[in-house]
Protein backbone atom coordinates (compact mmCIF):
# COMPACT_ATOMS: atom_id res chain seq x y z
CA UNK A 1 -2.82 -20.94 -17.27
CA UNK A 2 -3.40 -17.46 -15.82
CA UNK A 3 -2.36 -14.48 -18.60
CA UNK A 4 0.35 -12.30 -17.08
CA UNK A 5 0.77 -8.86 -18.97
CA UNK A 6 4.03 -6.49 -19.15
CA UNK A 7 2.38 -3.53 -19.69
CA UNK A 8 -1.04 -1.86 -18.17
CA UNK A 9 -3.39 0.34 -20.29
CA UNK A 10 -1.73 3.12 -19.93
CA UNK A 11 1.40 1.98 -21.00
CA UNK A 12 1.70 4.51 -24.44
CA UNK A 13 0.89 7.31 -21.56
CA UNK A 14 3.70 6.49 -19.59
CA UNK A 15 6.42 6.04 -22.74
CA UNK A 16 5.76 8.98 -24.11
CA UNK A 17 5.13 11.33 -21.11
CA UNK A 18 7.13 9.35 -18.33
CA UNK A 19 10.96 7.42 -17.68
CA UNK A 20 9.64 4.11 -17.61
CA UNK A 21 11.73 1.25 -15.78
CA UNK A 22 10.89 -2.23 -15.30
CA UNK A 23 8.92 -3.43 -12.13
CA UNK A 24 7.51 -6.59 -10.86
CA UNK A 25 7.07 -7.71 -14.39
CA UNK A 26 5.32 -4.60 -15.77
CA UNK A 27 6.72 -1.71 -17.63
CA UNK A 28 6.17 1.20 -14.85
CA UNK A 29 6.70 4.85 -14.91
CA UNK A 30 8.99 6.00 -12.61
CA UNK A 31 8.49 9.69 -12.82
CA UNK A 32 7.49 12.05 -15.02
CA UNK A 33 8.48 15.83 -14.05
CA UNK A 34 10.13 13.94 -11.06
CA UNK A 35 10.29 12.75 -7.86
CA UNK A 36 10.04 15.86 -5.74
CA UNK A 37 7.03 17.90 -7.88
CA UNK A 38 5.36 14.71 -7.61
CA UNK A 39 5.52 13.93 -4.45
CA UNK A 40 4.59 17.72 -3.41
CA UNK A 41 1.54 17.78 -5.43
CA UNK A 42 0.30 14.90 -3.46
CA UNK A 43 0.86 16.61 -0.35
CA UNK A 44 -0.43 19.93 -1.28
CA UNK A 45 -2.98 19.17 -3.76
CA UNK A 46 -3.20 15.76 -5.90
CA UNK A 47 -1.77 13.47 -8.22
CA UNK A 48 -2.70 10.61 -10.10
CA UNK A 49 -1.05 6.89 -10.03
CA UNK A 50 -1.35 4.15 -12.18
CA UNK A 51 -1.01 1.18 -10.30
CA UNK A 52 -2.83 -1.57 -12.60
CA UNK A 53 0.32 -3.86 -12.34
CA UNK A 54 -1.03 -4.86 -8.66
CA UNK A 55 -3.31 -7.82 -8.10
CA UNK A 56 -6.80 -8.27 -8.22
CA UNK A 57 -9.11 -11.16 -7.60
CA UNK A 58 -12.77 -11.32 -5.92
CA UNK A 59 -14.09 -14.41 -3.68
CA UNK A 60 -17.07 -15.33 -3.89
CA UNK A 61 -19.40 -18.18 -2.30
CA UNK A 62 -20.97 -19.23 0.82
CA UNK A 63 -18.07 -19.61 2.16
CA UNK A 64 -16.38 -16.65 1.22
CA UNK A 65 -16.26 -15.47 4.74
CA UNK A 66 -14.91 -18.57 6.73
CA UNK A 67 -12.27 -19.24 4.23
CA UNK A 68 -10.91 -15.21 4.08
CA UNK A 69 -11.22 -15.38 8.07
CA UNK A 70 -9.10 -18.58 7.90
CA UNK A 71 -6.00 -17.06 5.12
CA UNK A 72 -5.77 -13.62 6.86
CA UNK A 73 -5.03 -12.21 9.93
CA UNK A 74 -8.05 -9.55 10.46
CA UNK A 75 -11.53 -9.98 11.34
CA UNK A 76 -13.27 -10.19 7.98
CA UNK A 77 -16.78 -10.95 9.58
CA UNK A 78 -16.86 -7.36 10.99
CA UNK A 79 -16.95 -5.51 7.29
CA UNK A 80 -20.41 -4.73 6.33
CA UNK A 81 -21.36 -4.58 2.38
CA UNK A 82 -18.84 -1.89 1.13
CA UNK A 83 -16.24 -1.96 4.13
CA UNK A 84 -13.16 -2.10 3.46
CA UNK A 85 -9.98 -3.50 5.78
CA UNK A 86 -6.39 -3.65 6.14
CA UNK A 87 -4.95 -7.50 6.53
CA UNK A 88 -1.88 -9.78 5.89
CA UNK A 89 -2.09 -13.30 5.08
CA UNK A 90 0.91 -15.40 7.04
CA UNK A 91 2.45 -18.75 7.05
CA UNK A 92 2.26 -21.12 9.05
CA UNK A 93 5.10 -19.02 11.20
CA UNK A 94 3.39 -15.99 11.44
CA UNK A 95 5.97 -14.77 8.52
CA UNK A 96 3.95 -11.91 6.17
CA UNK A 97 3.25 -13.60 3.05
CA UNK A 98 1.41 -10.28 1.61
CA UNK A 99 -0.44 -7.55 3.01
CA UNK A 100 -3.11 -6.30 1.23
CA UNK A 101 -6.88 -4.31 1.41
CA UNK A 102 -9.85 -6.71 1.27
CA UNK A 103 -13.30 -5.08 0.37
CA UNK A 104 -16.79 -6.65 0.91
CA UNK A 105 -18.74 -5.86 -2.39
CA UNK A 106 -21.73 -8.29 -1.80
CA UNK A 107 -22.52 -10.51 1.08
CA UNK A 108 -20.70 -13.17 -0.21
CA UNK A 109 -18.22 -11.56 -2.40
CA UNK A 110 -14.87 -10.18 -1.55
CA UNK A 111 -12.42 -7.83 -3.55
CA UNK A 112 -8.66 -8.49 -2.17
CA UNK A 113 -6.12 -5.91 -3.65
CA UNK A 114 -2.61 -6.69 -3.38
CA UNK A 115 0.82 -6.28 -4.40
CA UNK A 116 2.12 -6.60 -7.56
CA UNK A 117 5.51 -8.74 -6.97
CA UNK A 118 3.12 -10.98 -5.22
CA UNK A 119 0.54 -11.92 -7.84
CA UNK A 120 1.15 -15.41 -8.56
CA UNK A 121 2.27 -16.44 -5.38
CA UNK A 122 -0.90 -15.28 -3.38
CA UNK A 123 -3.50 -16.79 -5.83
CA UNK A 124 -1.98 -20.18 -6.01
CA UNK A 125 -1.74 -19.60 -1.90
CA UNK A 126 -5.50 -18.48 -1.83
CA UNK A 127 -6.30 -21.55 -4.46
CA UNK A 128 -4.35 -23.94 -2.14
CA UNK A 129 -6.65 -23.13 0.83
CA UNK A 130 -9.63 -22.88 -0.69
CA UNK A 131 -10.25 -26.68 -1.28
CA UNK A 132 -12.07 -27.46 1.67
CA UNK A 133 -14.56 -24.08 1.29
CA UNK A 134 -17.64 -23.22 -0.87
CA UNK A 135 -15.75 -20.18 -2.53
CA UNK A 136 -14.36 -19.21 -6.02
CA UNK A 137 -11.40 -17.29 -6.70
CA UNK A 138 -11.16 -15.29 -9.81
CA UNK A 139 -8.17 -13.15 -11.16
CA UNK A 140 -9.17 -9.79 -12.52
CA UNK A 141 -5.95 -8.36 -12.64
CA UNK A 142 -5.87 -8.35 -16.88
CA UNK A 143 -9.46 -7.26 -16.89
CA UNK A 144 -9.94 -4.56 -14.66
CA UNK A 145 -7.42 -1.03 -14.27
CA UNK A 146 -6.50 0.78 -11.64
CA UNK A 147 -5.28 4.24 -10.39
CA UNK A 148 -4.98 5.92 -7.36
CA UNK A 149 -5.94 9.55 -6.76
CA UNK A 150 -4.52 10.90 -3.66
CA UNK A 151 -4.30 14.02 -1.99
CA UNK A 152 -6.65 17.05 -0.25
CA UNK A 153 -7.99 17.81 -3.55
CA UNK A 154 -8.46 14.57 -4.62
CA UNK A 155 -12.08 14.56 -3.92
CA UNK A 156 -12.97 18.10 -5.08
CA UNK A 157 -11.21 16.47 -8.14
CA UNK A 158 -13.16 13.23 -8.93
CA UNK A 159 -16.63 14.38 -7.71
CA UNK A 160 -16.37 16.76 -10.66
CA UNK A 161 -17.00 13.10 -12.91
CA UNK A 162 -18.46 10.91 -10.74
CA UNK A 163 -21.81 10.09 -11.20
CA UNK A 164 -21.95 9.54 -7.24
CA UNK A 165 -21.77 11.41 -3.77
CA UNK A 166 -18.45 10.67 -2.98
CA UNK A 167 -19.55 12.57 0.67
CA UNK A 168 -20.50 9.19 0.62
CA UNK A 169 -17.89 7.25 1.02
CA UNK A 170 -15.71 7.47 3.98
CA UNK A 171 -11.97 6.49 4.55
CA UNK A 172 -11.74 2.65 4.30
CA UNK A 173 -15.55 2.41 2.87
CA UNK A 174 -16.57 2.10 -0.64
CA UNK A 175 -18.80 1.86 -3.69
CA UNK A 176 -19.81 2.08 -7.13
CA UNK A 177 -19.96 4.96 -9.02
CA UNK A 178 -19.26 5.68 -12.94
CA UNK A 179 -16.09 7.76 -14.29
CA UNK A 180 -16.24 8.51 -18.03
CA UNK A 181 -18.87 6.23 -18.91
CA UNK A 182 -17.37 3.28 -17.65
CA UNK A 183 -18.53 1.55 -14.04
CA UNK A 184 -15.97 1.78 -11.41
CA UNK A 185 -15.38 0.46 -8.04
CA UNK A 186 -14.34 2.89 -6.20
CA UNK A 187 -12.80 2.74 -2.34
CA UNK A 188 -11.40 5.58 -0.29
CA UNK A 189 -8.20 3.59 0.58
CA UNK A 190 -4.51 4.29 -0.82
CA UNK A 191 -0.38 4.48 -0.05
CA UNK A 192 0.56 8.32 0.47
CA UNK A 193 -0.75 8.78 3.98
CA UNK A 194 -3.23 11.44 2.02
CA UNK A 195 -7.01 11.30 1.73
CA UNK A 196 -7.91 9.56 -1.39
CA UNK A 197 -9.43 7.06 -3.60
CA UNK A 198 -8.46 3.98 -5.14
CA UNK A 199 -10.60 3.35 -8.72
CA UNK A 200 -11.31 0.12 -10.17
CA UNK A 201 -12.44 0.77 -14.31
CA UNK A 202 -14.18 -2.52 -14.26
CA UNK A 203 -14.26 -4.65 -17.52
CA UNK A 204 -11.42 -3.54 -19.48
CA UNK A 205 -8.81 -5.95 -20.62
CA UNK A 206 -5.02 -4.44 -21.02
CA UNK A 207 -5.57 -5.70 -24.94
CA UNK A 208 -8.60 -3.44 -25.31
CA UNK A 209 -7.73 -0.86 -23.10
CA UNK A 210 -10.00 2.20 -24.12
CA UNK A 211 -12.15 2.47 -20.89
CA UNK A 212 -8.82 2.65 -18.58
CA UNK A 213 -7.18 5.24 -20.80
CA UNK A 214 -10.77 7.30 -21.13
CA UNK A 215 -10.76 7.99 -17.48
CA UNK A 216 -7.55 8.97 -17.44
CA UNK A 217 -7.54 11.33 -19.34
CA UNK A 218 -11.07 12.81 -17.39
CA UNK A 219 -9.38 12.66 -14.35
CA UNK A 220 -6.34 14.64 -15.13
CA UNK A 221 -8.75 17.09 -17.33
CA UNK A 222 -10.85 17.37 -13.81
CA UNK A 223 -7.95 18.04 -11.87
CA UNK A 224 -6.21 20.68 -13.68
CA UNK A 225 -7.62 23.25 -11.87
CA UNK A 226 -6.39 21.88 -9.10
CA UNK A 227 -2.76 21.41 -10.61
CA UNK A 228 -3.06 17.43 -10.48
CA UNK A 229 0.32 15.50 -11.58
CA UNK A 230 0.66 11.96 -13.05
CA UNK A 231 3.21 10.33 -10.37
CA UNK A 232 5.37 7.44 -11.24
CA UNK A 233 6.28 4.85 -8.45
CA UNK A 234 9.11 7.54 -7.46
CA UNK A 235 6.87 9.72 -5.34
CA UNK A 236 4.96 6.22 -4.23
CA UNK A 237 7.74 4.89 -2.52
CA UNK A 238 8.81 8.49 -1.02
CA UNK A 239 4.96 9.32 -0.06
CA UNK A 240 4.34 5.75 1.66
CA UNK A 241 7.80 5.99 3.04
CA UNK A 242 6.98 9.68 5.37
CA UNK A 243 3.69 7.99 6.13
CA UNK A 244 5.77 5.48 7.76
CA UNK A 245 3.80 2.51 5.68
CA UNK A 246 5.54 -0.39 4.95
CA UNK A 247 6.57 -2.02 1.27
CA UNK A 248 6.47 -5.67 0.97
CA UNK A 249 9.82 -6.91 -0.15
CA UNK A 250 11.61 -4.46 2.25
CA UNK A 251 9.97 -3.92 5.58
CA UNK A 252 7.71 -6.65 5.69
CA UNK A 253 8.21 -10.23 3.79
CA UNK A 254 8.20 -13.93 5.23
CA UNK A 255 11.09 -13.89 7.85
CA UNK A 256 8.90 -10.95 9.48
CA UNK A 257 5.72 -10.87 11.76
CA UNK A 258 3.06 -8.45 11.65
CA UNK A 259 3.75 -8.00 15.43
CA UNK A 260 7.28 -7.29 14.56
CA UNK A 261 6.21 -4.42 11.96
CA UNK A 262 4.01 -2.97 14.27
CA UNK A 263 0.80 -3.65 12.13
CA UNK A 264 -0.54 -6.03 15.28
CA UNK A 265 -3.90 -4.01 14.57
CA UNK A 266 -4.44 -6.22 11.67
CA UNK A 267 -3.76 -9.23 13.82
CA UNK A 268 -7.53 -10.20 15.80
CA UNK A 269 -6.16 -13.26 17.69
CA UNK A 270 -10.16 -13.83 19.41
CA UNK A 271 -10.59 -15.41 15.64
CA UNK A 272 -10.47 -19.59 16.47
CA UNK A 273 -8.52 -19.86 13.55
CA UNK A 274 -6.24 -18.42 10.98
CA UNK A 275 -3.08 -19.11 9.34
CA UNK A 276 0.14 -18.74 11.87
CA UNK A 277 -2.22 -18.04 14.71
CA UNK A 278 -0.11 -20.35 17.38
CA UNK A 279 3.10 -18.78 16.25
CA UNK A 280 1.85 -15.29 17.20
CA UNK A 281 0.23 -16.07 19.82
CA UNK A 282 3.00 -17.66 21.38
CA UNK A 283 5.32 -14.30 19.96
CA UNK A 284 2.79 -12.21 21.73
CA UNK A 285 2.97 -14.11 25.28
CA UNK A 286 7.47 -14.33 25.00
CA UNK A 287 7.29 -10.51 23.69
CA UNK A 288 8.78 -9.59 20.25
CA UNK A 289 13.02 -9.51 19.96
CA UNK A 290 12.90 -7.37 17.24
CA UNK A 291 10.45 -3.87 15.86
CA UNK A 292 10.27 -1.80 13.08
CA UNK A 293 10.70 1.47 14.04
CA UNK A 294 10.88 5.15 12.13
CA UNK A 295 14.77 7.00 12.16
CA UNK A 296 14.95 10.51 11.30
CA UNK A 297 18.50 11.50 10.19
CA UNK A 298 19.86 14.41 12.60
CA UNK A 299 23.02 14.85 10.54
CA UNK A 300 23.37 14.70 7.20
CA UNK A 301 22.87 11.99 5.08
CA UNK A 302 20.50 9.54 3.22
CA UNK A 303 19.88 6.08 4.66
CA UNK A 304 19.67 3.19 2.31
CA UNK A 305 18.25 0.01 2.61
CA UNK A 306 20.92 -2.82 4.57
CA UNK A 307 22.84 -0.23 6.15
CA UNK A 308 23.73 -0.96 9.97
CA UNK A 309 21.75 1.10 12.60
CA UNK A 310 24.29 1.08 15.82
CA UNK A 311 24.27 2.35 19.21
CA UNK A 312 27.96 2.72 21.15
CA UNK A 313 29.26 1.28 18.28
CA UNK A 314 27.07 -1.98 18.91
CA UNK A 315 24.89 -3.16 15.76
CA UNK A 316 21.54 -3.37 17.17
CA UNK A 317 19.59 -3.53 13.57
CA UNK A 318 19.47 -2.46 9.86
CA UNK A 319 17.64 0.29 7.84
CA UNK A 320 14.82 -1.87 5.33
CA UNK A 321 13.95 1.49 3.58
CA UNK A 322 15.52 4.84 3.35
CA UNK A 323 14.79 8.32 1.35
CA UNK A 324 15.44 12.26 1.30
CA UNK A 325 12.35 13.31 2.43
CA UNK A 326 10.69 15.95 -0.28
CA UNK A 327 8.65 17.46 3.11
CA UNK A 328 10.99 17.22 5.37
CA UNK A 329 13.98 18.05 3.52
CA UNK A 330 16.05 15.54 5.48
CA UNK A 331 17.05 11.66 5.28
CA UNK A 332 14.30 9.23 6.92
CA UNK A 333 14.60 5.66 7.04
CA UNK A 334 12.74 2.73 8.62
CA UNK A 335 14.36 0.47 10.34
CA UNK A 336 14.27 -3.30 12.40
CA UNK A 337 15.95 -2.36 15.97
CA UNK A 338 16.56 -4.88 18.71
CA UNK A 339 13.20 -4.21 21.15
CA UNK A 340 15.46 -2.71 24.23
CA UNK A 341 16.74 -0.13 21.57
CA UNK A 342 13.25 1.08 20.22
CA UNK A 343 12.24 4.04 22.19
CA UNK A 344 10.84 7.30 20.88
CA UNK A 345 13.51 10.33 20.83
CA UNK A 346 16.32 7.74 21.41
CA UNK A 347 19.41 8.92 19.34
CA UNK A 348 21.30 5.72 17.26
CA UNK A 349 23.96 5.89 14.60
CA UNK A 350 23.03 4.46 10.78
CA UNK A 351 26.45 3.72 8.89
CA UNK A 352 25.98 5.27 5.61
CA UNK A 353 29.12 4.29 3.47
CA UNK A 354 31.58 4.84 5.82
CA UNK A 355 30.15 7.49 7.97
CA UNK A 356 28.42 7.02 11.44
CA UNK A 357 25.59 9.50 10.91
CA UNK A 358 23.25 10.00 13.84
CA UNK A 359 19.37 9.61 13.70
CA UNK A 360 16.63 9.93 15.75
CA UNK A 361 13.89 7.54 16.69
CA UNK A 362 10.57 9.08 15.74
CA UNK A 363 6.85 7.97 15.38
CA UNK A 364 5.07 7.43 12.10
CA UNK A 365 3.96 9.07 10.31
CA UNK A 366 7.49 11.34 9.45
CA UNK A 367 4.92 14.55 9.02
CA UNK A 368 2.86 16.52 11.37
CA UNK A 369 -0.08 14.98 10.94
CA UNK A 370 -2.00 18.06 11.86
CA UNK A 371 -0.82 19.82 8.60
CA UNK A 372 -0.17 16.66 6.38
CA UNK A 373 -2.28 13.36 5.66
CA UNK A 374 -5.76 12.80 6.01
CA UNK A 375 -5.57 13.94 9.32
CA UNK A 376 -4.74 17.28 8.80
CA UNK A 377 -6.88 20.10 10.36
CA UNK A 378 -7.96 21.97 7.32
């Protein structure tokens, strides 16, 4: 039996600095100074997440390619040593069991990152599959922490204690380097939209959790020049939310298709076979009924999760995540919208208690991404 843990390293950092709630099983910070100074320091300059309570495991074998080209929906065969790739897994109905970033470490071993809500079910799926393949799965999610450090400064921030050129490493690429004595894995991936990193303190259990807590603390001590924040899962959700990328459980879960969610880049259908292949193919050829699209409130008012998106009165599809945007200063929502409905600029209605309050539908990301994300012209 697999040891499931309530609290991450830096749990004692989080009681006593943070308002911690429960999440997915762990004991998470929800903010610390708050929402909004969180999520603006991320934007402007860069903050510093723990997100240990998400899933780890590597796969390793012979096989390791064949069977991870079989469970997802992307083209693992293309990563080269220390690539690193966006993916889903589906069922057999092209439903979104998980989506998730899978580096290649070694040439035959594989680190998949995923969500936290989803630990158990996607290792006993990954176990399930791997019978007829050379490969072996192990869990690391007890034994190895994580943070994210995100924003324009998060570089200038980190290469101040890494022991490598983080020039390096480029957006969805990644490598090993060492923060505060301890080796890390370290991949320039993340969930804000910014330009960031994703760290992996290798080799510390949450029971001993000295390593995970040491480089903590260095990276907020390298960062306060640059007016770094810890951020709680507050400014996560908000941050992911204007980048316009999805959370599992509320855009994207096993009654939806990556087609559907507009992810279809993750979907390489030349691959002979995968997981739910036939169903998408087969969505692809009839066309899609129903897509995700961005709404960005014109009046005022904050959408919410199940509230009805309407046209003429007509319900034509329902808001899976909503927010005041901290940037934007305005509600923003995404949303499932019958196809016919899902055109740029077109103006809808979202009921919000018992208002009709009209949006707009926009492109993702929410921001200019001239001036915000790692896209911005500095």
């Amino acid at each position: 039996m697999r040891e499931m843990h309530g609290k991450t390293h830096l749990y004692s950092f989080h009681a006593q600095n943070g308002k911690v709630v429960p999440f997915a099983g762990f004991e998470m910070p929800i903010w610390y100074k708050g929402i909004i100074p969180e999520h603006l320091a991320v934007r402007n300059n860069v903050g510093i997440f723990d997100v240990t309570h998400m899933g780890r495991v590597t796969i390793t074998g012979k096989s390791a390619e064949a069977f991870l080209n079989y469970v997802t929906t992307n083209d693992v065969s293309t990563l080269a040593r220390l690539d690193a790739q966006y993916s889903t897994m589906c069922n057999d109905e092209g439903g979104i069991i998980d989506d998730f970033v899978i580096s290649r470490q070694e040439e035959n071993q594989y680190f998949m990152v995923y969500n936290a809500a989803n630990r158990e079910k996607n290792y006993k799926w990954l176990t399930r599959h791997a019978t007829d393949y050379n490969v072996r799965i192990d869990d690391l999610s007890n034994n190895v922490a994580m943070f994210a450090v995100q924003g324009p400064r998060s570089q200038q921030t980190l290469q101040k204690i890494s022991t490598e050129d983080l020039d390096q490493i480029k957006r969805f690429k990644c490598g090993w380097t060492t923060i505060a004595g301890s080796k890390t894995f370290i991949s320039r991936t993340g969930y804000t939209g910014e330009d960031g990193f994703e760290l992996f303190v290798w080799n510390t259990h949450t029971s001993k959790p000295k390593k995970a807590v040491d480089a903590w603390k260095a990276i907020l001590e390298a960062g306060k020049e640059f007016n770094i924040e810890p951020c709680g899962l507050g400014a996560r959700d908000t941050l992911r939310l204007e980048a316009g990328m999805c959370l599992y459980g509320n855009d994207i879960d096993e009654s939806i298709t990556p087609l559907e969610a507009r992810i279809s880049f993750v979907v390489q259908l030349q691959k002979a076979k995968f997981k739910g292949k036939q169903k998408l193919l087969r969505q692809k050829e009839e066309g899609i009924k129903k897509r995700r699209v961005g709404l960005k409130m014109i009046e005022e008012g904050v959408p919410r999760p199940k509230h009805d998106v309407l046209t003429d009165e007509k319900k034509i599809g329902w808001v899976t995540s909503g927010t005041f945007s901290p940037l934007l200063k305005k509600g923003i929502a995404m949303a499932y919208v019958q196809r016919e409905y899902g055109k740029m600029s077109q103006t809808v209605d979202v009921r919000i208690r018992k208002r009709q309050v009209k949006a707009e539908i926009v492109k993702f990301p929410f921001y200019d991404p001239t001036k915000f994300g790692y896209t911005r012209k500095q």
